[in-house]
C-alpha atoms as a PDB file:
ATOM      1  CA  UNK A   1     138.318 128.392 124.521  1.00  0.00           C
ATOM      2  CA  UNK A   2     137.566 127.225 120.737  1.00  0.00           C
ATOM      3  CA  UNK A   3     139.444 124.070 119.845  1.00  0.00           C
ATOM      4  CA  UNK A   4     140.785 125.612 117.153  1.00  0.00           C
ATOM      5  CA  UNK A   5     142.662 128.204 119.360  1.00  0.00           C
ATOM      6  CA  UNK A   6     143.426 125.469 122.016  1.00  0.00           C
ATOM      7  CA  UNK A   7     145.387 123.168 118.732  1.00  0.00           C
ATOM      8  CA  UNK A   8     146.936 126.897 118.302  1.00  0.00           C
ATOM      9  CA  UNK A   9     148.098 127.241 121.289  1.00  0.00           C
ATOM     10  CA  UNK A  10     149.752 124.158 121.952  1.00  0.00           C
ATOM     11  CA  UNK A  11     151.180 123.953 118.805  1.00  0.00           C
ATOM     12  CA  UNK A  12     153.302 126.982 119.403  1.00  0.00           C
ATOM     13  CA  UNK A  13     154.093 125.908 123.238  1.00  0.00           C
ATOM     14  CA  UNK A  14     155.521 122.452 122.439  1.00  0.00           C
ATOM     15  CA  UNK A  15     156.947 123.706 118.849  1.00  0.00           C
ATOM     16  CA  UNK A  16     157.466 121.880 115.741  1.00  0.00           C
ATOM     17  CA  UNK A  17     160.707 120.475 117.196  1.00  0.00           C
ATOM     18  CA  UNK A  18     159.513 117.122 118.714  1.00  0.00           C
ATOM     19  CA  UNK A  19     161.300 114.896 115.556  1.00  0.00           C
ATOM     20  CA  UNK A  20     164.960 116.006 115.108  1.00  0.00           C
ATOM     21  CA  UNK A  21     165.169 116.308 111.381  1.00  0.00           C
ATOM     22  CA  UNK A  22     167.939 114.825 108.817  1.00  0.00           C
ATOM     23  CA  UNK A  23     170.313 117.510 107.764  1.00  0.00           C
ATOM     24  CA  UNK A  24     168.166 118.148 104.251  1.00  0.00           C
ATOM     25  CA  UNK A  25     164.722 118.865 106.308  1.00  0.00           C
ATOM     26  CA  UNK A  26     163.038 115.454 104.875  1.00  0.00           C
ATOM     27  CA  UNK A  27     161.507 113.689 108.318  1.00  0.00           C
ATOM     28  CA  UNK A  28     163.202 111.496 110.365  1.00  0.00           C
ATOM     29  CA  UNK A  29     162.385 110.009 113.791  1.00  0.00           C
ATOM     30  CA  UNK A  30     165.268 109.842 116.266  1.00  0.00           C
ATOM     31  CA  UNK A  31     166.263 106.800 117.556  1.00  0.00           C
ATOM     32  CA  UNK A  32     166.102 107.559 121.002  1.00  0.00           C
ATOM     33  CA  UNK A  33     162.182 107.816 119.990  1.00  0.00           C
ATOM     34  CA  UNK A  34     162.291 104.667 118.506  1.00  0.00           C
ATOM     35  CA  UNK A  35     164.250 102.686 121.199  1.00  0.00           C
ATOM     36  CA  UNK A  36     161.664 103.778 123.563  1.00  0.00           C
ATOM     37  CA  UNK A  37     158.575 102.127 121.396  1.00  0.00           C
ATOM     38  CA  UNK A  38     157.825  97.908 121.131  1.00  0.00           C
ATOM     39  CA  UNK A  39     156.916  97.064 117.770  1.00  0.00           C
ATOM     40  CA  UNK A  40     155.169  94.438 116.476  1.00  0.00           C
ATOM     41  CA  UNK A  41     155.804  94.056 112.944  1.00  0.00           C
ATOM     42  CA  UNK A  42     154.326  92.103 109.871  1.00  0.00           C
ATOM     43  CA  UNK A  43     151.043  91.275 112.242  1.00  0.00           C
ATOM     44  CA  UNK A  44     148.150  88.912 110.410  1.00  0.00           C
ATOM     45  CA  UNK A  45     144.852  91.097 110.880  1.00  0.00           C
ATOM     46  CA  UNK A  46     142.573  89.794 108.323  1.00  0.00           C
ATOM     47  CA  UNK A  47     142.623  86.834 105.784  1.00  0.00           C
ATOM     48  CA  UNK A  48     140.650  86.000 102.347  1.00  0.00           C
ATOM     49  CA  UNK A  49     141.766  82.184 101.393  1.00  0.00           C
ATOM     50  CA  UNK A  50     145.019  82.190 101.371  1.00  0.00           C
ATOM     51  CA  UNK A  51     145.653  86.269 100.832  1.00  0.00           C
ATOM     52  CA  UNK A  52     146.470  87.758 104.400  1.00  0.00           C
ATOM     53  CA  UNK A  53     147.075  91.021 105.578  1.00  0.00           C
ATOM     54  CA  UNK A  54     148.917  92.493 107.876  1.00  0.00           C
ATOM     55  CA  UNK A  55     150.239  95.714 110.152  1.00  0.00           C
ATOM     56  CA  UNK A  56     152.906  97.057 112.360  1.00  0.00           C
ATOM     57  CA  UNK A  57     151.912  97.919 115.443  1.00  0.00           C
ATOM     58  CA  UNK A  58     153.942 100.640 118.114  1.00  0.00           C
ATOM     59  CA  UNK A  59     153.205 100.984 121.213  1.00  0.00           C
ATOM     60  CA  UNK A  60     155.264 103.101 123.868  1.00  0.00           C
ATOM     61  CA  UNK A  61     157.709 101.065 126.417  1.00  0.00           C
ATOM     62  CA  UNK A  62     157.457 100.961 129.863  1.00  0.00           C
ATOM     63  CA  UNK A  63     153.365 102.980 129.985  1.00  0.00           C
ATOM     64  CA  UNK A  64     151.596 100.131 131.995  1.00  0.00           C
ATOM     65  CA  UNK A  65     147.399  99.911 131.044  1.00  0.00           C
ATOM     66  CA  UNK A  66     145.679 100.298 128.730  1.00  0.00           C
ATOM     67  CA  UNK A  67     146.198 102.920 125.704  1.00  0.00           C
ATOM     68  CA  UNK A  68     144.079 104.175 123.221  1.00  0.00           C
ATOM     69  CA  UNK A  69     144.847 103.199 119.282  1.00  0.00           C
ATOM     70  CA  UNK A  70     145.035 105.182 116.308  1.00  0.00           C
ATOM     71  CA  UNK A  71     144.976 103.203 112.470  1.00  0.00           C
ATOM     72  CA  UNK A  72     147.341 104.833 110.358  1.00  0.00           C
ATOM     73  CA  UNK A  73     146.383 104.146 106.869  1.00  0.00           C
ATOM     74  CA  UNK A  74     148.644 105.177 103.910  1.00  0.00           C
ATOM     75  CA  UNK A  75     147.854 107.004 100.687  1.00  0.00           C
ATOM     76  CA  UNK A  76     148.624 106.208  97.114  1.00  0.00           C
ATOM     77  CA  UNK A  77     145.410 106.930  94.518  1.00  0.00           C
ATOM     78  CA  UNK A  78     144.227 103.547  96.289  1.00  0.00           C
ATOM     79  CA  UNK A  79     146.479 101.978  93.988  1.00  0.00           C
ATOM     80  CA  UNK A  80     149.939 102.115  94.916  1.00  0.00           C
ATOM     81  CA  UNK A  81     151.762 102.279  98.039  1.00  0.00           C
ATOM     82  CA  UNK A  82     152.198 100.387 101.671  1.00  0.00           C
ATOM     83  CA  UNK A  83     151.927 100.237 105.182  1.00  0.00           C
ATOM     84  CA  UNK A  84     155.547 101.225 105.559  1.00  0.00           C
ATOM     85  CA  UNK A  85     154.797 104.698 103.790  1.00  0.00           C
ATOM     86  CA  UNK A  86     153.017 105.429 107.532  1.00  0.00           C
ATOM     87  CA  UNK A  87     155.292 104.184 109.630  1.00  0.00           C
ATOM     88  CA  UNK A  88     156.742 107.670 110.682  1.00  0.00           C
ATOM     89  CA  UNK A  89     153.090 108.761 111.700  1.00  0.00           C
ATOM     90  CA  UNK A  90     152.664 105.537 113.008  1.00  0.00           C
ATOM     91  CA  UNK A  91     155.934 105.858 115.710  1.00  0.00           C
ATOM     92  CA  UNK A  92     155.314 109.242 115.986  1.00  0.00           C
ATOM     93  CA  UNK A  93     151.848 109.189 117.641  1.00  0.00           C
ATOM     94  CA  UNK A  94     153.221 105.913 119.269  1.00  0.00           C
ATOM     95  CA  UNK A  95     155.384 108.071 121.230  1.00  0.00           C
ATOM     96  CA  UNK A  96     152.915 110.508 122.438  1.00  0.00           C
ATOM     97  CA  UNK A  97     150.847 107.551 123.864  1.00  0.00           C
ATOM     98  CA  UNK A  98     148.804 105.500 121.341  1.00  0.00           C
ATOM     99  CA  UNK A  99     148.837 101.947 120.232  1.00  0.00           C
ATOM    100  CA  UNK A 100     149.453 103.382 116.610  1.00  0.00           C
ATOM    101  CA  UNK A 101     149.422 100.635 113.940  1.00  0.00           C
ATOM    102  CA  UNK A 102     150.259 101.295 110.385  1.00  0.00           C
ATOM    103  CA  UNK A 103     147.867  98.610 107.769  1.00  0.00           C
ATOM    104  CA  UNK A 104     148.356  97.147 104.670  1.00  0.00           C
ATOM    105  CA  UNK A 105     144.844  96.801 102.714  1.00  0.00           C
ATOM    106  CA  UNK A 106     143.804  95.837  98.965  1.00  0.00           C
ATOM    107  CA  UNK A 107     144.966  97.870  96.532  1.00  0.00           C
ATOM    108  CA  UNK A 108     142.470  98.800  93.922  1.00  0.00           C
ATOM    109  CA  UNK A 109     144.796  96.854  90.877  1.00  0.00           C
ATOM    110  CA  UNK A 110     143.974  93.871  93.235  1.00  0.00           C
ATOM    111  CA  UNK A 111     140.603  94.185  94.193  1.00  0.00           C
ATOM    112  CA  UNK A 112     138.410  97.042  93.511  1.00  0.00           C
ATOM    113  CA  UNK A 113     135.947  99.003  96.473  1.00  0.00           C
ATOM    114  CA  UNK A 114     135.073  98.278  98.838  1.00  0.00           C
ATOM    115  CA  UNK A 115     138.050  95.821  99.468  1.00  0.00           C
ATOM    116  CA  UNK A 116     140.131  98.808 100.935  1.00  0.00           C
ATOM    117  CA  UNK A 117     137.810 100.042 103.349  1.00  0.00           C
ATOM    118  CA  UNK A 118     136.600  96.698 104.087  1.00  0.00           C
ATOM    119  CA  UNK A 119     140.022  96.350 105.261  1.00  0.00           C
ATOM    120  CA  UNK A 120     140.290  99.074 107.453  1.00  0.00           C
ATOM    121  CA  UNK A 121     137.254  97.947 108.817  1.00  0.00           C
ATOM    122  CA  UNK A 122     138.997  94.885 109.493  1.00  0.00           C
ATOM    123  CA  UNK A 123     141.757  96.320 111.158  1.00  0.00           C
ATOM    124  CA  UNK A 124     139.967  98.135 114.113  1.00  0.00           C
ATOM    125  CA  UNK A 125     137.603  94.828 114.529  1.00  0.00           C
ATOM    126  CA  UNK A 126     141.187  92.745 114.990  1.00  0.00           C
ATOM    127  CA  UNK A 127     142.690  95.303 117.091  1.00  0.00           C
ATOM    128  CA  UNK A 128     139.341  95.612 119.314  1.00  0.00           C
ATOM    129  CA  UNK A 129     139.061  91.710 119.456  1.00  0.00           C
ATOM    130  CA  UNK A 130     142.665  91.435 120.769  1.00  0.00           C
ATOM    131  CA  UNK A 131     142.659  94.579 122.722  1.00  0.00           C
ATOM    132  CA  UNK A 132     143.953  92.903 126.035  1.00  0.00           C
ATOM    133  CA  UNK A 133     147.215  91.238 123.967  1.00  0.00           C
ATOM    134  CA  UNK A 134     148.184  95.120 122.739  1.00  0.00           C
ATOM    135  CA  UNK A 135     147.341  96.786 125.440  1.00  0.00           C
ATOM    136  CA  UNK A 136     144.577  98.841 124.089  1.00  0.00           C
ATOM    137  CA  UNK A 137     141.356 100.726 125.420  1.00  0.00           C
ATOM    138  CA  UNK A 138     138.725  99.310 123.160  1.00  0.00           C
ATOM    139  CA  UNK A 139     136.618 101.846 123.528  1.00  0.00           C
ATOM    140  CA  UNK A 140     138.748 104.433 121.868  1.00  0.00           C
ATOM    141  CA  UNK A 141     139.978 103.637 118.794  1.00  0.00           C
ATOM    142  CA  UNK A 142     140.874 106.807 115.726  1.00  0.00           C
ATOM    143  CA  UNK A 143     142.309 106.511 112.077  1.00  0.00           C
ATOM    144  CA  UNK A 144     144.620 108.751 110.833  1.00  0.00           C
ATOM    145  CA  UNK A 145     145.541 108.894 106.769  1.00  0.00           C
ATOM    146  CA  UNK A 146     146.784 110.881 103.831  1.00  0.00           C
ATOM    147  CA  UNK A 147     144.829 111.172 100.421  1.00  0.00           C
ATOM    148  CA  UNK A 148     143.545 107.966  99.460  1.00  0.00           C
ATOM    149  CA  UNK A 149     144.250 106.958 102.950  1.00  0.00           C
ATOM    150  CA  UNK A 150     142.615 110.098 104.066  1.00  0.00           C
ATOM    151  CA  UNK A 151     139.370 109.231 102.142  1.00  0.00           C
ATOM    152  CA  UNK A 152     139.435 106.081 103.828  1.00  0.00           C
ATOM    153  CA  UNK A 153     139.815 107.469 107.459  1.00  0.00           C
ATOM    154  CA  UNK A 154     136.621 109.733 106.503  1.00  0.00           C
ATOM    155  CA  UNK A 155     135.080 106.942 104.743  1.00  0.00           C
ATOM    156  CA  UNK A 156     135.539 104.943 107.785  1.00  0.00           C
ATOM    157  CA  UNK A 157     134.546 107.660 110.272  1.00  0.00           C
ATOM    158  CA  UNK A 158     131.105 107.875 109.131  1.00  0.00           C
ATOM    159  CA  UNK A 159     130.292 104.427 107.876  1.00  0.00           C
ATOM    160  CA  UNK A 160     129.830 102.550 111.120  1.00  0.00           C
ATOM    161  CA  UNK A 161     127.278 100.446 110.846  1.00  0.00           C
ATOM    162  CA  UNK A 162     126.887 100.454 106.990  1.00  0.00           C
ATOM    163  CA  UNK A 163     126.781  96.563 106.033  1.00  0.00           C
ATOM    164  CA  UNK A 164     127.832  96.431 102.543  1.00  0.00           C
ATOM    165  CA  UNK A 165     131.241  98.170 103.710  1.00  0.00           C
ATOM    166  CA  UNK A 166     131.929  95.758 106.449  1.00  0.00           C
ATOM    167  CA  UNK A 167     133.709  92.667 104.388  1.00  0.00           C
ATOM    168  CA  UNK A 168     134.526  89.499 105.812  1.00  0.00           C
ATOM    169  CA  UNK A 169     138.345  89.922 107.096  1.00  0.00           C
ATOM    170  CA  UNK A 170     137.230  88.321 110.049  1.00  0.00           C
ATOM    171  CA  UNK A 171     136.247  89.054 113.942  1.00  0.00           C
ATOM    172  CA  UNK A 172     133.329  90.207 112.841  1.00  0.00           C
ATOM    173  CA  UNK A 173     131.076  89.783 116.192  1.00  0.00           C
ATOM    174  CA  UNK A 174     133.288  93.105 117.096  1.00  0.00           C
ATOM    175  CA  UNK A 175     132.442  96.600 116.157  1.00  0.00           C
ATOM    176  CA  UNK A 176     134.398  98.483 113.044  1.00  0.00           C
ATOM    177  CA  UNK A 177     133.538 102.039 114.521  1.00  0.00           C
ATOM    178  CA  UNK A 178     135.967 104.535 115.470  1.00  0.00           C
ATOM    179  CA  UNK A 179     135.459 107.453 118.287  1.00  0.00           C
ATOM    180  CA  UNK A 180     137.682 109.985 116.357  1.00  0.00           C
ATOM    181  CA  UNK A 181     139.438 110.340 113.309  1.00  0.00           C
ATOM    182  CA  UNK A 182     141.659 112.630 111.081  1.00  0.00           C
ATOM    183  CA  UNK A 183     141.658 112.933 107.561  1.00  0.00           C
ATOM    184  CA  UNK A 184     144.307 114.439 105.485  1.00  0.00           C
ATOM    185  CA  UNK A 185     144.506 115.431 102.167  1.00  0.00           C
ATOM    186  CA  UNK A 186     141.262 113.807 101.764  1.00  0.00           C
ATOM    187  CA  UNK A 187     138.125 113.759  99.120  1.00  0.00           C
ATOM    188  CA  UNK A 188     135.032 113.272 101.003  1.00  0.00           C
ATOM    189  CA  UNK A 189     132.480 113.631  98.425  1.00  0.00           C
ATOM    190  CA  UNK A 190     132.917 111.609  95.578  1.00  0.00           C
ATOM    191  CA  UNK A 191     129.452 113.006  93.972  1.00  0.00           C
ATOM    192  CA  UNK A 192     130.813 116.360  93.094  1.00  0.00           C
ATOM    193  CA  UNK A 193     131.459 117.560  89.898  1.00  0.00           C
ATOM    194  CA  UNK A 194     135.121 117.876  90.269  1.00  0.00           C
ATOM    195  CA  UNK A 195     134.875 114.109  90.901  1.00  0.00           C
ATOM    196  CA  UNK A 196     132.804 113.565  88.201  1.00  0.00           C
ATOM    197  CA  UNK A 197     135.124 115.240  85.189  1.00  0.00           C
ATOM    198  CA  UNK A 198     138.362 114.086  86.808  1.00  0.00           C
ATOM    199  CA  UNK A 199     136.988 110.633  86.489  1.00  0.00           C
ATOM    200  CA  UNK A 200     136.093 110.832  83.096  1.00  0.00           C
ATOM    201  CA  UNK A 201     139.637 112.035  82.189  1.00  0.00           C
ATOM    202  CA  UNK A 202     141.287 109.747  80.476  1.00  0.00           C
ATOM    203  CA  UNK A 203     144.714 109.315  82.232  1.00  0.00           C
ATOM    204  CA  UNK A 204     143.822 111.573  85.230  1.00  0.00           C
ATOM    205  CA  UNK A 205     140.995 109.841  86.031  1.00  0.00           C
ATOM    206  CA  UNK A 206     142.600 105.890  85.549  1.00  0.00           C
ATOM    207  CA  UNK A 207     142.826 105.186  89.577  1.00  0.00           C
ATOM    208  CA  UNK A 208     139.301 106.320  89.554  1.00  0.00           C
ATOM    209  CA  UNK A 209     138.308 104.261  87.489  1.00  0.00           C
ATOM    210  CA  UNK A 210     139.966 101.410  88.655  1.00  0.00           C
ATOM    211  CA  UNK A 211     139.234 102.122  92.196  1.00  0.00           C
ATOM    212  CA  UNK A 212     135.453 102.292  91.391  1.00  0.00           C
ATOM    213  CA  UNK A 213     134.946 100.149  88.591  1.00  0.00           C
ATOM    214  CA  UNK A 214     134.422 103.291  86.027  1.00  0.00           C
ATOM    215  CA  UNK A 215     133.722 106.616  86.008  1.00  0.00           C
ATOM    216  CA  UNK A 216     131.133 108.852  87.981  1.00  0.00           C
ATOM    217  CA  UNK A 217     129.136 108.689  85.242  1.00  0.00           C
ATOM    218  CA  UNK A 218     129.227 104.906  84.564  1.00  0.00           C
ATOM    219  CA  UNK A 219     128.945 104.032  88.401  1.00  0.00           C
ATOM    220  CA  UNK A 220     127.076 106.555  90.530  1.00  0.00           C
ATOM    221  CA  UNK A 221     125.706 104.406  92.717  1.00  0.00           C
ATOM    222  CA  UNK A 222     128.965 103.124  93.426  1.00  0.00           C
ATOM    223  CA  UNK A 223     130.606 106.334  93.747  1.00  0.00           C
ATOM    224  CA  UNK A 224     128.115 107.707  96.412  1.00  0.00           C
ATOM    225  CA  UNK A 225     128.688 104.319  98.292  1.00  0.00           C
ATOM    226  CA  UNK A 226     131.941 105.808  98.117  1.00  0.00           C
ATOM    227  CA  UNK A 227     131.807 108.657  99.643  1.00  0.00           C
ATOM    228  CA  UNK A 228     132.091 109.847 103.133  1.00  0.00           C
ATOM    229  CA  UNK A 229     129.530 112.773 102.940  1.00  0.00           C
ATOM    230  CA  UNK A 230     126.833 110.567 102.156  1.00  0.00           C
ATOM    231  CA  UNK A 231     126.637 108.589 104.853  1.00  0.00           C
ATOM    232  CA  UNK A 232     127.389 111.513 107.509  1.00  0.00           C
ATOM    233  CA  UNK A 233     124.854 111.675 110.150  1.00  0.00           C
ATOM    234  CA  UNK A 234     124.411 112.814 113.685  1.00  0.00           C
ATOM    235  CA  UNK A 235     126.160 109.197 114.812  1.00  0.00           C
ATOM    236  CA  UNK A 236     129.115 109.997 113.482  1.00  0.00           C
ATOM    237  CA  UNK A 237     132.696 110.543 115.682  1.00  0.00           C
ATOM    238  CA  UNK A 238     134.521 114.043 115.478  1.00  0.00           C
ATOM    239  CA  UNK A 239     136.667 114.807 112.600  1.00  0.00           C
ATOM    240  CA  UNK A 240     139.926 117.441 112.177  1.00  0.00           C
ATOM    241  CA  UNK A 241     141.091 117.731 109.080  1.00  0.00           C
ATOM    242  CA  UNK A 242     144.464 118.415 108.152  1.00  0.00           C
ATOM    243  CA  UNK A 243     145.928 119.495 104.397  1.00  0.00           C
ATOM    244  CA  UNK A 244     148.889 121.553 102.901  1.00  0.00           C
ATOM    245  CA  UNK A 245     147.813 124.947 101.754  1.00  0.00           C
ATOM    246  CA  UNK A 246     149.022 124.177  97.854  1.00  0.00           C
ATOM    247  CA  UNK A 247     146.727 121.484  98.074  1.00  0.00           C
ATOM    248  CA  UNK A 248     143.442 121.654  95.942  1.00  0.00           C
ATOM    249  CA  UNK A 249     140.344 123.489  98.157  1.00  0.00           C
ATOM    250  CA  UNK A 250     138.677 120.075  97.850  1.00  0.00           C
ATOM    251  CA  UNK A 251     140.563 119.027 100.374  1.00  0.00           C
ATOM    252  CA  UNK A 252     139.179 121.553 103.011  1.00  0.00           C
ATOM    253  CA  UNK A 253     136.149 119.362 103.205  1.00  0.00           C
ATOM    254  CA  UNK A 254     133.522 122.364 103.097  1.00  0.00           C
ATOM    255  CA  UNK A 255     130.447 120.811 102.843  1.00  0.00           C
ATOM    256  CA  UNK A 256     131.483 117.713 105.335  1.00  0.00           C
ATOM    257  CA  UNK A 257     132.385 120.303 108.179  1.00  0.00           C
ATOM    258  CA  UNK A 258     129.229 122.292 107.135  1.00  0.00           C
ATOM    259  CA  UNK A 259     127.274 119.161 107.842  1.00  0.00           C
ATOM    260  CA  UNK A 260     128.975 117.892 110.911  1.00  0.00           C
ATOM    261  CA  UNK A 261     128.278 121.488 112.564  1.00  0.00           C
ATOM    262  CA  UNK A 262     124.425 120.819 111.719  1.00  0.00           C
ATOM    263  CA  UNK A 263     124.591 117.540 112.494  1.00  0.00           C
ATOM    264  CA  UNK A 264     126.701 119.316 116.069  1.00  0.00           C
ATOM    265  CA  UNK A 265     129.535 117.217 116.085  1.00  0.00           C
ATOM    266  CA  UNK A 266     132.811 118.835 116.709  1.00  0.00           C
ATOM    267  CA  UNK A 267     134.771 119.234 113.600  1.00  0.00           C
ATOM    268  CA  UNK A 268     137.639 121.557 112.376  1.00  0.00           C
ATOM    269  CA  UNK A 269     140.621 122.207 109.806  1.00  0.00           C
ATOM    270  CA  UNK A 270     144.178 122.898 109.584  1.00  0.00           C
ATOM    271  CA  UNK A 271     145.810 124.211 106.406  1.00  0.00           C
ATOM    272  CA  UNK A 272     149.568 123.836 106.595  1.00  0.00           C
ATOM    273  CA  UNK A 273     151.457 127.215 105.430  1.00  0.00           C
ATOM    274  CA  UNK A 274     153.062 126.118 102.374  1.00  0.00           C
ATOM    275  CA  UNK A 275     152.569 122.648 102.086  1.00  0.00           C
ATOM    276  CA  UNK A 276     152.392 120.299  98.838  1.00  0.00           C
ATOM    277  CA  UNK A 277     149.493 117.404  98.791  1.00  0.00           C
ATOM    278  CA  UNK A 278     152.122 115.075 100.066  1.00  0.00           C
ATOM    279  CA  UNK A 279     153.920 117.073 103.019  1.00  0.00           C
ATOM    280  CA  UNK A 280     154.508 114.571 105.175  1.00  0.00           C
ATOM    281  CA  UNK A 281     158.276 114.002 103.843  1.00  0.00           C
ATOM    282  CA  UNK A 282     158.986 117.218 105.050  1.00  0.00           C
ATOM    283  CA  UNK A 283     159.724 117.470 109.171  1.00  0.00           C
ATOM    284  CA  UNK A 284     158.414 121.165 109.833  1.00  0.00           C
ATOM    285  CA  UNK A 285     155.064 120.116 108.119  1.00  0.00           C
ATOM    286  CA  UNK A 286     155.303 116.637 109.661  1.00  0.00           C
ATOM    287  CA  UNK A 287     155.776 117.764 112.878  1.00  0.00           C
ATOM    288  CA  UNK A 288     152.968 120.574 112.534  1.00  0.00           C
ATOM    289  CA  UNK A 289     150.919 117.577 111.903  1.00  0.00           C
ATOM    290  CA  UNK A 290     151.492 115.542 114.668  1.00  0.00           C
ATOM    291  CA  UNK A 291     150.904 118.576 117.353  1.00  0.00           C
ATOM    292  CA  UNK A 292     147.505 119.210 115.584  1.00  0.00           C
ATOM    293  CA  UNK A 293     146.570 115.286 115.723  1.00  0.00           C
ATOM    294  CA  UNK A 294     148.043 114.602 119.283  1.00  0.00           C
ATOM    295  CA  UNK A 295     145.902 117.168 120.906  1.00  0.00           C
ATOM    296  CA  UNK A 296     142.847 115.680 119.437  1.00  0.00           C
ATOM    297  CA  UNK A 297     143.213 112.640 119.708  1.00  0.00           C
ATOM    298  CA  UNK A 298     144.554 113.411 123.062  1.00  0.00           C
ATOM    299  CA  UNK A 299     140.766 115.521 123.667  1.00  0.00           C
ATOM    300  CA  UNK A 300     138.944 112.944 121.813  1.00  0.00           C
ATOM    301  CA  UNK A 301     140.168 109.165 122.871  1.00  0.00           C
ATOM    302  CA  UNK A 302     141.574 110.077 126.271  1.00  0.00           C
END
């Protein structure tokens, strides 16, 4: 059976239902769901002088051994936003049985790339290094974001390995790499020439610019450092993408599943009927979401 048809399948068997909504449809997580999860919160995982970082990690009560982890890492143009905006997904995925921790990194007004990704790289190195205190199978460890932090779950998918991304947020004798991973929402290659005239726009293109230290055409060595495509290769973990179906068709990731199929690593997409860019404030789309990630993570780090 296709994977695609198996995420269909299940989908419709254990509904969109999981998450009992509030009464205006925006996402909510129950409290019996969140009285049956330990969290850790406001966690140190990486420091730079005096500047530390941290996340909140979930992880379900009374599941003995070790679990996988998933790295939920939030969106925002790279420039705005916080941990706390994935703390849903986060407790969600907690409750189908991950280690799910939600990170703070860099924000580009802060420190330009590759401070965000070096601190997702940071992340999975702390939770790897203290694997044993969480309760975590270090050998299976995904990332899971939305637009900015989708770019950074693909940027980190396929840059294991990749030096100049790697930062020094400590623990570094461990390994950044991740075994699956699902973007969402996500830009993959920042060489295209939609990336190149948005960047050069002058107000649509500002958290490009600040992100990357200028445009496309200023920086294009930076901006293929960047970018997730370009350092794809046969090494790489499996990738499912996820996006709303409003969303703009860069999002589908054509040419990054094209490649993965060559390269034959299992890949797919789900387009969410009706869905905005941002359509995890909604529970129907947020629950859609966290059927179609469950079952691979549950096929891919289990």
């Amino acid at each position: 059976m296709k994977h695609s048809t198996l995420i269909a399948l299940l989908v419709l068997a254990f509904g969109f239902g999981r998450h009992a909504s509030s009464a205006d449809g925006r996402t909510a997580i129950p409290q019996s769901t969140l009285a049956s999860l330990d969290a850790k919160l406001n966690v140190t995982y990486a420091r730079y002088g005096d500047r530390t970082l941290e996340m909140d990690i979930y992880r379900p009560k009374k599941v003995s051994g070790p679990l996988p982890a998933v790295v939920c890492i939030h969106g925002g143009g790279w420039a705005n936003g916080s941990r706390v905006n994935h703390g849903k997904v986060a407790q969600a995925l907690a409750a189908r049985g991950y280690v799910a921790a939600t990170i703070s990194y860099r924000l580009s007004g802060e420190a330009a790339f590759p401070a965000a990704i070096n601190d997702c790289k940071a992340a999975v190195r702390f939770l790897r290094a203290n694997a044993k205190e969480y309760g975590i199978d270090s050998e299976h460890i995904g990332a899971i974001g939305l637009s900015a932090g989708g770019h950074l779950t693909a940027l980190l998918a396929t840059s294991g390995g990749v030096k100049e991304l790697e930062g020094d947020g400590g623990n570094a004798r461990f390994s950044s790499t991740i075994q699956a991973a699902v973007p969402m929402g996500a830009q993959t290659d920042f060489l295209s020439a939609r990336t190149r005239e948005i960047s050069a726009i002058e107000e649509r293109g500002k958290i490009w610019r600040q992100f990357l230290g200028g445009s496309q055409e200023d920086k294009p060595a930076t901006y293929r450092l960047a970018s997730p495509l370009h350092h794809l290769d046969k090494n790489d973990p499996p990738c499912w993408f996820i996006t709303g179906e409003t969303d703009d068709p860069s999002t589908h990731a054509d040419d990054f599943l094209e490649q993965m199929t060559k390269s034959g690593i299992q890949s797919g997409l789900t387009v969410i009927k009706d869905a905005p860019h941002p359509f995890l404030g909604k529970q129907v789309w947020f629950d859609e979401m966290v059927n179609v990630a469950d079952t691979f993570f549950k096929e891919k780090l289990k």
